[in-house]
N, C-alpha and C. Protein backbone atom coordinates (compact mmCIF):
# COMPACT_ATOMS: atom_id res chain seq x y z
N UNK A 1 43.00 8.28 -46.11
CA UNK A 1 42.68 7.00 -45.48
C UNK A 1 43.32 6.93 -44.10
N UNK A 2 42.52 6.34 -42.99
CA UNK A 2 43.06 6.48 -41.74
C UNK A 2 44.18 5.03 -41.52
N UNK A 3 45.26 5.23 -40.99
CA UNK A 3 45.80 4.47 -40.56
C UNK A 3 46.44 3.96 -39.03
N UNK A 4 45.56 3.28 -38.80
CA UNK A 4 45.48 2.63 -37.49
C UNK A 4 46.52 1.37 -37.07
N UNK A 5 47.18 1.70 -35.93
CA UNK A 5 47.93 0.39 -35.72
C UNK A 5 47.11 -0.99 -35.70
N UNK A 6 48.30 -1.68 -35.94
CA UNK A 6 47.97 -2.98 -36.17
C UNK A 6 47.15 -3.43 -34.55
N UNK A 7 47.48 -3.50 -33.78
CA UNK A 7 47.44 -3.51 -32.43
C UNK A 7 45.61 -2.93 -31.81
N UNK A 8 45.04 -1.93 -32.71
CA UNK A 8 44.33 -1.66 -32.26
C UNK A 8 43.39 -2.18 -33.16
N UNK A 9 43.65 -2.31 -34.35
CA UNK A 9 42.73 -3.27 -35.17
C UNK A 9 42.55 -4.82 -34.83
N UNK A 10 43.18 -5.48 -34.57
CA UNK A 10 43.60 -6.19 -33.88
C UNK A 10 42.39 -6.76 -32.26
N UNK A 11 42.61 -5.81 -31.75
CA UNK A 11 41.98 -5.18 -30.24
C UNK A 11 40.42 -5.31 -30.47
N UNK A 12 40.58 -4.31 -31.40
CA UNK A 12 38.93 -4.07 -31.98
C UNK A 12 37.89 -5.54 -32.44
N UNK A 13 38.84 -6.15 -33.13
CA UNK A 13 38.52 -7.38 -33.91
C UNK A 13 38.11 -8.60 -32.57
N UNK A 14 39.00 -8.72 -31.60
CA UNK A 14 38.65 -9.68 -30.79
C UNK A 14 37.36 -9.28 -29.72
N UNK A 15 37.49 -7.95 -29.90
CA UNK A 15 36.22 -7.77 -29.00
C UNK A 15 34.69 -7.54 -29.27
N UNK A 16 34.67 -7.38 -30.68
CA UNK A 16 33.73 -7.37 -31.69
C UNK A 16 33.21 -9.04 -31.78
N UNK A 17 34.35 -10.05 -31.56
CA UNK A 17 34.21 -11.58 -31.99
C UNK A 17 33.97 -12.26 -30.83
N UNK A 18 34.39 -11.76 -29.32
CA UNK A 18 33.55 -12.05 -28.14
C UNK A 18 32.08 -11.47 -28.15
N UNK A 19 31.48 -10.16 -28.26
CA UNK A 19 30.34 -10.19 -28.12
C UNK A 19 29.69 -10.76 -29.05
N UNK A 20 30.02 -10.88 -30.48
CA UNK A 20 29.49 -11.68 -31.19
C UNK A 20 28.78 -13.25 -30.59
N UNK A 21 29.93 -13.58 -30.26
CA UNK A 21 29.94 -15.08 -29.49
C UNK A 21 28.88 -15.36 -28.35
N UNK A 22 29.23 -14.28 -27.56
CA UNK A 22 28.39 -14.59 -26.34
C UNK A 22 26.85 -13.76 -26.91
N UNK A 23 26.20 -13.09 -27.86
CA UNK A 23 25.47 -13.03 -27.85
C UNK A 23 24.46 -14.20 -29.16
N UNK A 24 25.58 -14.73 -29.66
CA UNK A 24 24.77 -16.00 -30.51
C UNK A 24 23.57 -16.61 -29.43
N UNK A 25 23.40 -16.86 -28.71
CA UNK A 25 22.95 -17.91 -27.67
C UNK A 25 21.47 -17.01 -28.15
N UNK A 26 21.26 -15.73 -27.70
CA UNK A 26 20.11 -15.07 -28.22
C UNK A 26 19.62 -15.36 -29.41
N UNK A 27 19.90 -15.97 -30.05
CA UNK A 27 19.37 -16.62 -31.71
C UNK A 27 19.03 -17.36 -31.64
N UNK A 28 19.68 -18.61 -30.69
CA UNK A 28 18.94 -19.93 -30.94
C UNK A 28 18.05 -20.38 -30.14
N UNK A 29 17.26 -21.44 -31.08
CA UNK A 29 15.67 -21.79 -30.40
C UNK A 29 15.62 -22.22 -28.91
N UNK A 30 14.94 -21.65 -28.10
CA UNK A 30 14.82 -21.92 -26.59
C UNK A 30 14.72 -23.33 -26.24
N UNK A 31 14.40 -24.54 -27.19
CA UNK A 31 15.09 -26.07 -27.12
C UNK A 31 16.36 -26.39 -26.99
N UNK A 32 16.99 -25.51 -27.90
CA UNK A 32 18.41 -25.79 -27.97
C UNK A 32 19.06 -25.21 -27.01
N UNK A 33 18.80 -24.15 -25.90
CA UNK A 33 19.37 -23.12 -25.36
C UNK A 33 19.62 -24.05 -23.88
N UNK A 34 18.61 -24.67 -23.94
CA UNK A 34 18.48 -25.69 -22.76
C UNK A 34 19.92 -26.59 -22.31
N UNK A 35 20.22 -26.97 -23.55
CA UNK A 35 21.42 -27.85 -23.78
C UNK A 35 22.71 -27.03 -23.52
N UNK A 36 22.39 -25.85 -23.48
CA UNK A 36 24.23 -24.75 -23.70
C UNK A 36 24.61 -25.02 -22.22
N UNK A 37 26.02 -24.74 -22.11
CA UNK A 37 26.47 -24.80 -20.82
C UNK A 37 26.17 -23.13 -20.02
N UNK A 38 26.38 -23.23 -18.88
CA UNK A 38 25.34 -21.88 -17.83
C UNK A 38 26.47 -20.95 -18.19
N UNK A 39 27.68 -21.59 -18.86
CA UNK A 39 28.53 -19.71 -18.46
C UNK A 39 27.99 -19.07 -20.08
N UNK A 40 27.01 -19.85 -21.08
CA UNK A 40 27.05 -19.25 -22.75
C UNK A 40 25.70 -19.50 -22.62
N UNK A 41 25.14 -18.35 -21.66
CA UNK A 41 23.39 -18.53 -21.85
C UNK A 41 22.70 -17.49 -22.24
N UNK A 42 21.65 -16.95 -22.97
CA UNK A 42 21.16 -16.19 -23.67
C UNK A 42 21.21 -14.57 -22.75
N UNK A 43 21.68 -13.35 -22.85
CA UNK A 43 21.82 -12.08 -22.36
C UNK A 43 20.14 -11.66 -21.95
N UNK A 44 20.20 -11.83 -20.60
CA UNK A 44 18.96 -11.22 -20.13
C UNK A 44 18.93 -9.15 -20.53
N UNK A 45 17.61 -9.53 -21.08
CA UNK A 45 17.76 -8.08 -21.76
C UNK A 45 17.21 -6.82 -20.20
N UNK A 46 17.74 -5.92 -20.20
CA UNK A 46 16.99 -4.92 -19.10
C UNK A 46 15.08 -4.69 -19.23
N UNK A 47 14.46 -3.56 -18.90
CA UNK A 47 12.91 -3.71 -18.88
C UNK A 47 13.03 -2.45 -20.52
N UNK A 48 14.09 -1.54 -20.23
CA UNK A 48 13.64 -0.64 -21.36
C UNK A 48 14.19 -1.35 -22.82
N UNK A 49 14.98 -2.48 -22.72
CA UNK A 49 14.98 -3.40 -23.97
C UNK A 49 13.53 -4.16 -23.96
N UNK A 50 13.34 -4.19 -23.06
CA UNK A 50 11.83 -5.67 -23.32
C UNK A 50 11.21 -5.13 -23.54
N UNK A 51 10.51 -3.76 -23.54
CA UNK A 51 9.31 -2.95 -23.98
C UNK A 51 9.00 -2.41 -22.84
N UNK A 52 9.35 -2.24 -21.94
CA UNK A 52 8.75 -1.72 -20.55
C UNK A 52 9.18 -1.87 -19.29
N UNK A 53 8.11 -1.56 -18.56
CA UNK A 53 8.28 -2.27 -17.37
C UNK A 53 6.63 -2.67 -16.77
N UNK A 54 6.63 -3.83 -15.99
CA UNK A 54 5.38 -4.43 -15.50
C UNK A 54 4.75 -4.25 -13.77
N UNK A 55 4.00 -3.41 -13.47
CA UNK A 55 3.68 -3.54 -12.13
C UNK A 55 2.90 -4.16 -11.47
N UNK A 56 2.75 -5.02 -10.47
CA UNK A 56 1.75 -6.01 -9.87
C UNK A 56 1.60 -5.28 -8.57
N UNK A 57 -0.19 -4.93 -8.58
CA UNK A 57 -0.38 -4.44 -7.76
C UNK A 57 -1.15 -5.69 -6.63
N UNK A 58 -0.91 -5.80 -4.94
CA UNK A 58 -1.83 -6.57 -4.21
C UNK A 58 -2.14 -6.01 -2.90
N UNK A 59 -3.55 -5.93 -2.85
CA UNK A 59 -4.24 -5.69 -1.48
C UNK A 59 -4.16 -6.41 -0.44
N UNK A 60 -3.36 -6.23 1.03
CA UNK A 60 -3.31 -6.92 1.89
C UNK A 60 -4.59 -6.17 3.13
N UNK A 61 -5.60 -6.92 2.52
CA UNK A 61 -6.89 -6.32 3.17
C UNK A 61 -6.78 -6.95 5.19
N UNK A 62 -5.72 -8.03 5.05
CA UNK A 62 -5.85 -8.21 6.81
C UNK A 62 -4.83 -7.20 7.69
N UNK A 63 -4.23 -6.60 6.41
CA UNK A 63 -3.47 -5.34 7.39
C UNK A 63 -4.42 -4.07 7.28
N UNK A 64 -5.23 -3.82 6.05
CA UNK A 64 -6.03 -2.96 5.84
C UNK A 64 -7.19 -2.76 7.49
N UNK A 65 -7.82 -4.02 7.92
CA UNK A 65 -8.64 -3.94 8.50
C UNK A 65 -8.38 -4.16 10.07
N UNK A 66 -6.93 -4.37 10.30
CA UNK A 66 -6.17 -4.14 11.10
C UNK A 66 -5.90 -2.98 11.86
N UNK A 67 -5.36 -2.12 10.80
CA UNK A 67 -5.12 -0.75 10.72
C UNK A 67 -6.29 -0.10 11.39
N UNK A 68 -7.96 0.05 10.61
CA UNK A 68 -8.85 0.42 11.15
C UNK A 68 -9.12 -0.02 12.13
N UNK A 69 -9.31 -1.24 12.95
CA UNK A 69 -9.49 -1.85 14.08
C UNK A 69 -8.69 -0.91 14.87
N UNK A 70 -7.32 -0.48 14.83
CA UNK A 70 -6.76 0.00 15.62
C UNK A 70 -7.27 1.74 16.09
N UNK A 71 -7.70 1.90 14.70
CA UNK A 71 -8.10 3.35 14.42
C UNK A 71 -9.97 2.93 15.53
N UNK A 72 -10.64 2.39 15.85
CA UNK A 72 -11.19 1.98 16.03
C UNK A 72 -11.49 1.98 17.48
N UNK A 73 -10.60 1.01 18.02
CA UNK A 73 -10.21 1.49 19.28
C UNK A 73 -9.77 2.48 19.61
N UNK A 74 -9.26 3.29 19.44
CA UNK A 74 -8.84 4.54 20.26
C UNK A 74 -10.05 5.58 19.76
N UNK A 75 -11.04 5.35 18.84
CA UNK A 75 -12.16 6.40 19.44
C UNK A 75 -12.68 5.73 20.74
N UNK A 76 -13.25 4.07 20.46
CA UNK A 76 -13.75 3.82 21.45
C UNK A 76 -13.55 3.47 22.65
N UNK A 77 -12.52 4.05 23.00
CA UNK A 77 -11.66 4.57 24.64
C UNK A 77 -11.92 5.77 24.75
N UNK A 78 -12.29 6.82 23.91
CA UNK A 78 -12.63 7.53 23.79
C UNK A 78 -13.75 8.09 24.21
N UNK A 79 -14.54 7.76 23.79
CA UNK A 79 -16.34 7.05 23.61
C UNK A 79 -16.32 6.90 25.12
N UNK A 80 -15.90 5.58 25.27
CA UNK A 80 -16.72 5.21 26.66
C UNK A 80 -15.75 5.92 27.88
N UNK A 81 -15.17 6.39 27.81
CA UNK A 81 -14.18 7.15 28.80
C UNK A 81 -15.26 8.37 29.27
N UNK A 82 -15.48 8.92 27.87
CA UNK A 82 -16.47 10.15 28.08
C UNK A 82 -17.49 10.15 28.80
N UNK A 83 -18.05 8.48 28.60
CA UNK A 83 -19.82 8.68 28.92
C UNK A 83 -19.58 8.01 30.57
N UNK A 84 -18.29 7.96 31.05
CA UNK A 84 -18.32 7.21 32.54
C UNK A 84 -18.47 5.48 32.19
N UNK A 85 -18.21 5.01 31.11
CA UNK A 85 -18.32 3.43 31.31
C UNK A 85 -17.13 2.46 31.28
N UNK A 86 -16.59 1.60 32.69
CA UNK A 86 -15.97 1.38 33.03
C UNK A 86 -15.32 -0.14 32.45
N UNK A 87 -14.54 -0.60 31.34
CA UNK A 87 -14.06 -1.70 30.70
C UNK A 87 -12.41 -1.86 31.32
N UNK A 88 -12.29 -3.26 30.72
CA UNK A 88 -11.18 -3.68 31.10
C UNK A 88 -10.67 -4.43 29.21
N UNK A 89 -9.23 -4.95 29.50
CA UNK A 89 -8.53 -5.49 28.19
C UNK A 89 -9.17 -4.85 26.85
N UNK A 90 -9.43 -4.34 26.68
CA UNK A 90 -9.52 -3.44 25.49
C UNK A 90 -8.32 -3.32 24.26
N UNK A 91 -8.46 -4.81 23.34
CA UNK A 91 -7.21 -4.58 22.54
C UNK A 91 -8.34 -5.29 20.60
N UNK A 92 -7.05 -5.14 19.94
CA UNK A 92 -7.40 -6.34 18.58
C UNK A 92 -7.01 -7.49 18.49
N UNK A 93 -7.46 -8.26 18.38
CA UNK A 93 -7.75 -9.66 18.20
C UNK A 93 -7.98 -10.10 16.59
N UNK A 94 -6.92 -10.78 16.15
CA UNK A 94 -7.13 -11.35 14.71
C UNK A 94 -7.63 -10.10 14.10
N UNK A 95 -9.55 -10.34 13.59
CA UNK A 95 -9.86 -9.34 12.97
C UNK A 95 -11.05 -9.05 13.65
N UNK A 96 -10.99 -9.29 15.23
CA UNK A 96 -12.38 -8.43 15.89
C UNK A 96 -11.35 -7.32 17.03
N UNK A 97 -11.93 -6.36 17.43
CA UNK A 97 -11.99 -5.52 18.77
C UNK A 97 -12.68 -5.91 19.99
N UNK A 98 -12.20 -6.55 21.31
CA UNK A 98 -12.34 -7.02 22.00
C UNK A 98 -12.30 -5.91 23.35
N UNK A 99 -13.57 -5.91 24.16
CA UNK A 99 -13.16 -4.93 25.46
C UNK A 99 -14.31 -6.16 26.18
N UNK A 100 -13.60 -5.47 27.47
CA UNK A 100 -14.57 -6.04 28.46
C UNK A 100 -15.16 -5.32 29.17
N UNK A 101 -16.52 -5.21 29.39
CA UNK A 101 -16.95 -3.75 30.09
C UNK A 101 -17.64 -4.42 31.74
N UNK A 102 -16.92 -3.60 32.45
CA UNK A 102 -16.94 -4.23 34.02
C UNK A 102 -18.07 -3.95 34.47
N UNK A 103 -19.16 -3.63 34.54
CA UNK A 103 -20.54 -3.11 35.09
C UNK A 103 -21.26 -3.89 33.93
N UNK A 104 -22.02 -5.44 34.30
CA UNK A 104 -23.05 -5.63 33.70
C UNK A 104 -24.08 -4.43 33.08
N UNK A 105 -24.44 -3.87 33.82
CA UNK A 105 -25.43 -2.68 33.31
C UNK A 105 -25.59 -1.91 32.22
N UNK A 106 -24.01 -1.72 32.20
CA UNK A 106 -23.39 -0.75 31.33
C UNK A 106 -23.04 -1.41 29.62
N UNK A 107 -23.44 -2.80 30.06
CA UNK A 107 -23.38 -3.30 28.09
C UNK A 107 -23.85 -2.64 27.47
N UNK A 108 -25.09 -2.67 27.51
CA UNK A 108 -26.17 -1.82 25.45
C UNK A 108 -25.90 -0.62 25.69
N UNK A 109 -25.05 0.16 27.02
CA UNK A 109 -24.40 1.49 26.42
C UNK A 109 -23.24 1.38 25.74
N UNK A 110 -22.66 0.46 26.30
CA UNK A 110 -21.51 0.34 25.34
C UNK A 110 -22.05 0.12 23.99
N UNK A 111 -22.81 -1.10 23.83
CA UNK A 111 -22.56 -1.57 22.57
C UNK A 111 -22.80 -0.51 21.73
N UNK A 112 -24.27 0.87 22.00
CA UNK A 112 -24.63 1.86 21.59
C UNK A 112 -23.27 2.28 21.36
N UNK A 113 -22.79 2.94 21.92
CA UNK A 113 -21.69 4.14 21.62
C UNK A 113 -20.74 3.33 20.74
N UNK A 114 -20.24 2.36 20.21
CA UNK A 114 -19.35 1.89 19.84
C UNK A 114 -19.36 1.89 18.62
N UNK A 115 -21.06 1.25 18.00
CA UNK A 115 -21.91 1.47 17.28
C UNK A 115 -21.93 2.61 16.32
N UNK A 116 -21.94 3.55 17.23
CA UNK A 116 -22.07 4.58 16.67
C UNK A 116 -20.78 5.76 15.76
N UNK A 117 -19.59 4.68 16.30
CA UNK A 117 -18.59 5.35 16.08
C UNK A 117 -18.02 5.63 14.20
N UNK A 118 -19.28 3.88 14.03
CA UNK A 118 -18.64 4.14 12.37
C UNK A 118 -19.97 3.41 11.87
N UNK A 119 -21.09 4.29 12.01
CA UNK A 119 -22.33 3.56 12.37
C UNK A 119 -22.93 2.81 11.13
N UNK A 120 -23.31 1.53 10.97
CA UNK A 120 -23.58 1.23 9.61
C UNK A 120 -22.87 0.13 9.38
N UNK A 121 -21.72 0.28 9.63
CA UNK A 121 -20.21 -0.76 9.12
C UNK A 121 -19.83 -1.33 10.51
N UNK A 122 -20.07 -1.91 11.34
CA UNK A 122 -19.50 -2.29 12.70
C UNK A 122 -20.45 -3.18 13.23
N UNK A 123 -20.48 -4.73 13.27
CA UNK A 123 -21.31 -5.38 13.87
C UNK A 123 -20.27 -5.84 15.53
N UNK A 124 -21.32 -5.75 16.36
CA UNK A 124 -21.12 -5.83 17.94
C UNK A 124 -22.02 -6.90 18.43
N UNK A 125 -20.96 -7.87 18.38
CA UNK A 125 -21.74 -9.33 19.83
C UNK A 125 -21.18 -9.16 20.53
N UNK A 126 -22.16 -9.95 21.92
CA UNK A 126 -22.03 -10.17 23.30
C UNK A 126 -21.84 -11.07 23.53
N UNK A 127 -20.77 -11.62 24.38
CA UNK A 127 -20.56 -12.44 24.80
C UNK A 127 -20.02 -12.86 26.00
N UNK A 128 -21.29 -12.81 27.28
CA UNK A 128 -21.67 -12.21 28.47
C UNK A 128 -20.68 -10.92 28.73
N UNK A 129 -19.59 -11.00 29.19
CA UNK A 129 -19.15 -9.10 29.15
C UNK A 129 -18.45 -8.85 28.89
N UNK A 130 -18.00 -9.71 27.69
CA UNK A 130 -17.21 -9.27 26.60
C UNK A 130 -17.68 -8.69 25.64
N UNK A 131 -17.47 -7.82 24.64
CA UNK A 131 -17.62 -7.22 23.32
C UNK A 131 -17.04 -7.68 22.14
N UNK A 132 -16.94 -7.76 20.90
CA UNK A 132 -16.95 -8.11 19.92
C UNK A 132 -17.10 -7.51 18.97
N UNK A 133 -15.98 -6.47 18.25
CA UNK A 133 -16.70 -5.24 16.85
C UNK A 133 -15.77 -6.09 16.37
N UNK A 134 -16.18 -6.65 15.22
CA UNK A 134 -15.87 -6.64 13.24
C UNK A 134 -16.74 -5.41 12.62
N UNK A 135 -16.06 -5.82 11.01
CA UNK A 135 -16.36 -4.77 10.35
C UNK A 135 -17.64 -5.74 9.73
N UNK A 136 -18.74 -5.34 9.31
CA UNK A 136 -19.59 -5.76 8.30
C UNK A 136 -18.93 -6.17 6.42
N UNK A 137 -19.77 -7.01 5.91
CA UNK A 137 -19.23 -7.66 4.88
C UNK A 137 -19.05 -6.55 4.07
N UNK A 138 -20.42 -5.86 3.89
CA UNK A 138 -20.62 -4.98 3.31
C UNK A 138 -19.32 -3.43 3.37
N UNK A 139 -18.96 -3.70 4.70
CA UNK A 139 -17.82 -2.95 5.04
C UNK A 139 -16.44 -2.82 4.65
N UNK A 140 -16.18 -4.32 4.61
CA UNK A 140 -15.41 -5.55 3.96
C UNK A 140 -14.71 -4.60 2.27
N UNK A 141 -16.12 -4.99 2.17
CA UNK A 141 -15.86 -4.99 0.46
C UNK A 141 -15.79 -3.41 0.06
N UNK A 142 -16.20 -2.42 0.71
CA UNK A 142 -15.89 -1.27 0.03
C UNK A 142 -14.34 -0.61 1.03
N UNK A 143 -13.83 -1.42 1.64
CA UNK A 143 -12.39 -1.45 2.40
C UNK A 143 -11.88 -1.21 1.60
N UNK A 144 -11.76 -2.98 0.44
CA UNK A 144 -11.06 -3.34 -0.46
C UNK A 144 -10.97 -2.35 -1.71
N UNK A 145 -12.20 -1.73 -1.91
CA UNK A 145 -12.60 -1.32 -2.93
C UNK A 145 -11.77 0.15 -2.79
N UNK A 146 -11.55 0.85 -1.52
CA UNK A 146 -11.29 1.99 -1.85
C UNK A 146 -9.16 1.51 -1.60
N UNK A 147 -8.97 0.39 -0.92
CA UNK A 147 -7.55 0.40 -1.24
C UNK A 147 -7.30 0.14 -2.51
N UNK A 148 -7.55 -0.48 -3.17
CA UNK A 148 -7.07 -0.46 -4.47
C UNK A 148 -7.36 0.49 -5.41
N UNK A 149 -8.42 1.20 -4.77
CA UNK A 149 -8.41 3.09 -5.71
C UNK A 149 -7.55 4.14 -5.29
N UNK A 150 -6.63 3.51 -3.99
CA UNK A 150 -5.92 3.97 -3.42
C UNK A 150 -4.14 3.70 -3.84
N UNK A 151 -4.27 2.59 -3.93
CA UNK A 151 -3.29 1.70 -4.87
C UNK A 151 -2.68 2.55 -6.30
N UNK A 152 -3.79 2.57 -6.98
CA UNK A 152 -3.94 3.14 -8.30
C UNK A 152 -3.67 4.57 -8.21
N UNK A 153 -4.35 5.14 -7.67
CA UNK A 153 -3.92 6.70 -7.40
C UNK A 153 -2.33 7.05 -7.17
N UNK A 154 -2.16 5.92 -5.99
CA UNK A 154 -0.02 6.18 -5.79
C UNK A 154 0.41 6.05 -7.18
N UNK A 155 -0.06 4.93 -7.56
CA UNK A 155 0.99 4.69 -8.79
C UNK A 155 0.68 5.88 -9.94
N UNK A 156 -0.68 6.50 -10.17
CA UNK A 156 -0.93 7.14 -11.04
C UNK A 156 -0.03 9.02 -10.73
N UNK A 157 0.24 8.77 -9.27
CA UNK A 157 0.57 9.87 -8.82
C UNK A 157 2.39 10.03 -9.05
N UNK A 158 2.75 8.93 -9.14
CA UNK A 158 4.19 8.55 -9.28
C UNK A 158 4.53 8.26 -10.63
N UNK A 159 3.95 8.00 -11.53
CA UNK A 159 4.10 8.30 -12.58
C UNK A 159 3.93 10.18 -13.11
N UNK A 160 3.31 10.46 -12.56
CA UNK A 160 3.06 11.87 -12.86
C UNK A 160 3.28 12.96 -11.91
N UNK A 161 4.81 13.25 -11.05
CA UNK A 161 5.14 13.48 -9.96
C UNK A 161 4.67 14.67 -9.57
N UNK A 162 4.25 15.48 -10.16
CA UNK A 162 3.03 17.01 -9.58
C UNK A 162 1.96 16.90 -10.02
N UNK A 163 0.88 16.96 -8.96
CA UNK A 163 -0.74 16.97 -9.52
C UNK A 163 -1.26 18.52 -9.05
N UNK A 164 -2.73 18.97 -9.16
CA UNK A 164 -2.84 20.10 -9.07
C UNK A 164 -3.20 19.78 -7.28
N UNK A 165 -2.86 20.82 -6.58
CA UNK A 165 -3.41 20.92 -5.06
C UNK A 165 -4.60 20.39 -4.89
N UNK A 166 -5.49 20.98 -5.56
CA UNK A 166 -7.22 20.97 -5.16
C UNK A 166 -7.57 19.22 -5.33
N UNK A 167 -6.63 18.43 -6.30
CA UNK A 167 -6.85 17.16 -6.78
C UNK A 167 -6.11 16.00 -6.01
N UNK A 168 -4.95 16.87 -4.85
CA UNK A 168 -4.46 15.71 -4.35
C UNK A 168 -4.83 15.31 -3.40
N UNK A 169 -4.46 14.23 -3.20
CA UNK A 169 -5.17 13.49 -1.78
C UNK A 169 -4.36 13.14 -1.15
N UNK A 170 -4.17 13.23 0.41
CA UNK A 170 -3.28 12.55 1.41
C UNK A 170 -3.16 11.23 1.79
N UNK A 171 -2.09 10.48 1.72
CA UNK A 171 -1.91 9.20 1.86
C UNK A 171 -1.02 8.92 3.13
N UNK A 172 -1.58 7.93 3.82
CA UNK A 172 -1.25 7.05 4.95
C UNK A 172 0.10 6.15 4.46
N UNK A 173 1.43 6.96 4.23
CA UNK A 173 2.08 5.76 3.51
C UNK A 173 2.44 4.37 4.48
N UNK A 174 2.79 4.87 5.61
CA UNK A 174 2.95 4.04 6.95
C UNK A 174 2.07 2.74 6.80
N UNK A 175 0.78 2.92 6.66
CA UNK A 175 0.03 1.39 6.95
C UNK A 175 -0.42 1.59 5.37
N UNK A 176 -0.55 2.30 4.61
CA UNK A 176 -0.73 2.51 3.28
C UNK A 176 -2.09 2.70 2.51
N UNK A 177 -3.05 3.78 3.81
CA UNK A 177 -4.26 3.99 3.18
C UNK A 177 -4.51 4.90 4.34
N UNK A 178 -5.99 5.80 4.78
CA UNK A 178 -6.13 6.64 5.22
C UNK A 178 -7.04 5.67 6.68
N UNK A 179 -6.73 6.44 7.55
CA UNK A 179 -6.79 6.15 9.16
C UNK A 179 -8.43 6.37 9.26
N UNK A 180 -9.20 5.71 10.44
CA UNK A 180 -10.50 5.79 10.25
C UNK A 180 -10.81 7.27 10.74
N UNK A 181 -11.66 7.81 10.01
CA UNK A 181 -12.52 9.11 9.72
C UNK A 181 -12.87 9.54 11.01
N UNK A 182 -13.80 8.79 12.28
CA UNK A 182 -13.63 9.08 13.59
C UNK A 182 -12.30 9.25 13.90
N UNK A 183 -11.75 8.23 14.44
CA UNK A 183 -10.29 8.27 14.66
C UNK A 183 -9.80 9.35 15.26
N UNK A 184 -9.73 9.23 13.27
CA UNK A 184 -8.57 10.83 13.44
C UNK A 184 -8.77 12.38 13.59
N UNK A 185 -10.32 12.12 13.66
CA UNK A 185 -11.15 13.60 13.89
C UNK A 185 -10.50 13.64 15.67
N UNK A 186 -10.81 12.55 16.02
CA UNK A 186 -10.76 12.70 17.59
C UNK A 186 -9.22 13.16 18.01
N UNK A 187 -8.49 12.28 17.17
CA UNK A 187 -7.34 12.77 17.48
C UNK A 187 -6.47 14.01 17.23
N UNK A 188 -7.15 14.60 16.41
CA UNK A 188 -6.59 15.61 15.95
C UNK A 188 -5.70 15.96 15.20
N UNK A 189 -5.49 14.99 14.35
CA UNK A 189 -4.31 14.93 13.61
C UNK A 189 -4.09 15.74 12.52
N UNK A 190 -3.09 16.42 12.20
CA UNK A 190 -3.09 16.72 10.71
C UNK A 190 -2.14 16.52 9.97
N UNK A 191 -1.86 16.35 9.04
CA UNK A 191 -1.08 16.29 7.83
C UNK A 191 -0.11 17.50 6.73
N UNK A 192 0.95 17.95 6.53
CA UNK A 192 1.26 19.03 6.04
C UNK A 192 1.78 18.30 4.65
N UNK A 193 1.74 18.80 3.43
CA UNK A 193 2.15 18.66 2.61
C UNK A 193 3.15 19.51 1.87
N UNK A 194 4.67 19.62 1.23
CA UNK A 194 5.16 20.67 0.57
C UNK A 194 4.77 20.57 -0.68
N UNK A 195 4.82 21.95 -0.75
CA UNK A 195 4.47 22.21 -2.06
C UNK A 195 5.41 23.05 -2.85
N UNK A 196 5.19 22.85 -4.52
CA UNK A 196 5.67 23.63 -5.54
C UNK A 196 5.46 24.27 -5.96
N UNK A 197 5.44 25.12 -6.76
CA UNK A 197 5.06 25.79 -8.14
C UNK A 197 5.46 25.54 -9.26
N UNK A 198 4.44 25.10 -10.21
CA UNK A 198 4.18 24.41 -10.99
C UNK A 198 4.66 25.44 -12.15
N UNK A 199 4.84 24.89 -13.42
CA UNK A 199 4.83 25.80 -14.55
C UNK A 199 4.06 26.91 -15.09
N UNK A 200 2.52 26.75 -14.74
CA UNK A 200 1.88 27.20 -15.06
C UNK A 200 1.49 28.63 -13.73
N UNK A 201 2.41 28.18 -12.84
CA UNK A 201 2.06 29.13 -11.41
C UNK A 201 1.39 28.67 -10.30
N UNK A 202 0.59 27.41 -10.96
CA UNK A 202 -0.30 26.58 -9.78
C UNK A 202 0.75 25.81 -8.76
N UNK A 203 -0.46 25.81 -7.54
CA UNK A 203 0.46 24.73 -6.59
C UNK A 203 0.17 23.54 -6.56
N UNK A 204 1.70 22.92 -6.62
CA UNK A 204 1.23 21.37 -6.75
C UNK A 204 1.74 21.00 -5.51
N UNK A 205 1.29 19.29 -5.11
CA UNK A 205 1.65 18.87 -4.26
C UNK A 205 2.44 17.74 -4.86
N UNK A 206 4.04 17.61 -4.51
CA UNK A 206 4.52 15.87 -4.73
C UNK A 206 4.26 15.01 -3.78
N UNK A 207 3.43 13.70 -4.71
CA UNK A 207 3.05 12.50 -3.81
C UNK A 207 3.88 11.70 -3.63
N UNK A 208 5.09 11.07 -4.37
CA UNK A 208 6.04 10.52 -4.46
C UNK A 208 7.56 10.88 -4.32
C-alpha cells in the first residue's frame, strides 16, 4: 500500500474540490447560469471539445471587380498607346473605368479596342469624351461565381496541404483571386511555385 504524506493528500484534495467547483456552473440550466456571479461562469470549452471547428466563408465582390478594373486598365493603356490614340485621366472610379480620349475622332476606336480587351463582358458609354467600362451583369455573376470556387479550392487546398502538380492552380493571394487574363498576358507575368516530392514520387505543389 502506498503511503503518501499527509500534505500531499491534502494538496490533491483541494484541488480536485476547486475544479470541481468551478466546473459545477457547466451543469446548470442556462436560466439559472444567468443569475451566477461573472467570476463562477460556465468553462468555455475550446473548438476540438465542441466537435470542431466552423468556417464562414464571404465574397467581397467590390474588391473582386476592383481588382479587375485595375487589371483592365493597364491593358487598355496598352491598347490605345499601340494604335496612336491620344486620352487623358485614365483611372477607376467606384466600379466603372474612366479615360478621356482627347481627339473627338478617335472615340469608336477607342471604344472598339477597349471592347475588345475582354470582349463579351465589358459594356462602354459615352459620355461626350469621356468613356465608361463596367463589367456586364452577366459578367457580374460569373465573377462571383468563380471567387467562391476559388474560395473553396484555398480552403480545400489547406486542409489537404499537397495536391498533385497537374491539379494545382495558382492563386492571387494579394487581392485573392486571379488577375484579368489580358492583363497579365500583356504583362508578362509569371508565377513560380515550390515544389515537393510527394510520397508516392509525384510533385506536389503547397498552396498553403
Amino acid at each position: 500500500m502506498f503511503n503518501y504524506p499527509k500534505w500531499k493528500v491534502a494538496l490533491i484534495g483541494i484541488i480536485t474540490a476547486v475544479g470541481v467547483f468551478f466546473a459545477v456552473p457547466n451543469f446548470i440550466p442556462k436560466a439559472q447560469q444567468e443569475k451566477l456571479p461573472e467570476w463562477w461562469q460556465p468553462m468555455t470549452l475550446g473548438l476540438d471539445l465542441q466537435g470542431g471547428s466552423q468556417l464562414l466563408l464571404q465574397v467581397d465582390l467590390d474588391q473582386v471587380v476592383k481588382d479587375q478594373l485595375g487589371a483592365v486598365m493597364d491593358a487598355a493603356r496598352i491598347a490605345l498607346r499601340e494604335k496612336n490614340v491620344r486620352y487623358t485621366n485614365l483611372a477607376v472610379k467606384d466600379d466603372a473605368l474612366t479615360v478621356k480620349i482627347v481627339n473627338d475622332e478617335q472615340i469608336a476606336k477607342a471604344k472598339e479596342l477597349i471592347r475588345k480587351i475582354d470582349k463579351g463582358n465589358l459594356d462602354v458609354a459615352e459620355n461626350g469624351d469621356v468613356l465608361s467600362v463596367r463589367f456586364t451583369e452577366q459578367a457580374l455573376l460569373k465573377m462571383k461565381a468563380s471567387a467562391v470556387d476559388q474560395s473553396i479550392e484555398i480552403v480545400r487546398s489547406c486542409t489537404s496541404p499537397y495536391r498533385p502538380a497537374g491539379n494545382a492552380r495558382t492563386v492571387d493571394y494579394a487581392a485573392g483571386f486571379r488577375p484579368h487574363p489580358s492583363a497579365a498576358a500583356r504583362r508578362g507575368r509569371s508565377e513560380r511555385s515550390q515544389k515537393a516530392v510527394g510520397q508516392n514520387g509525384e510533385n506536389v505543389v503547397p498552396l498553403c
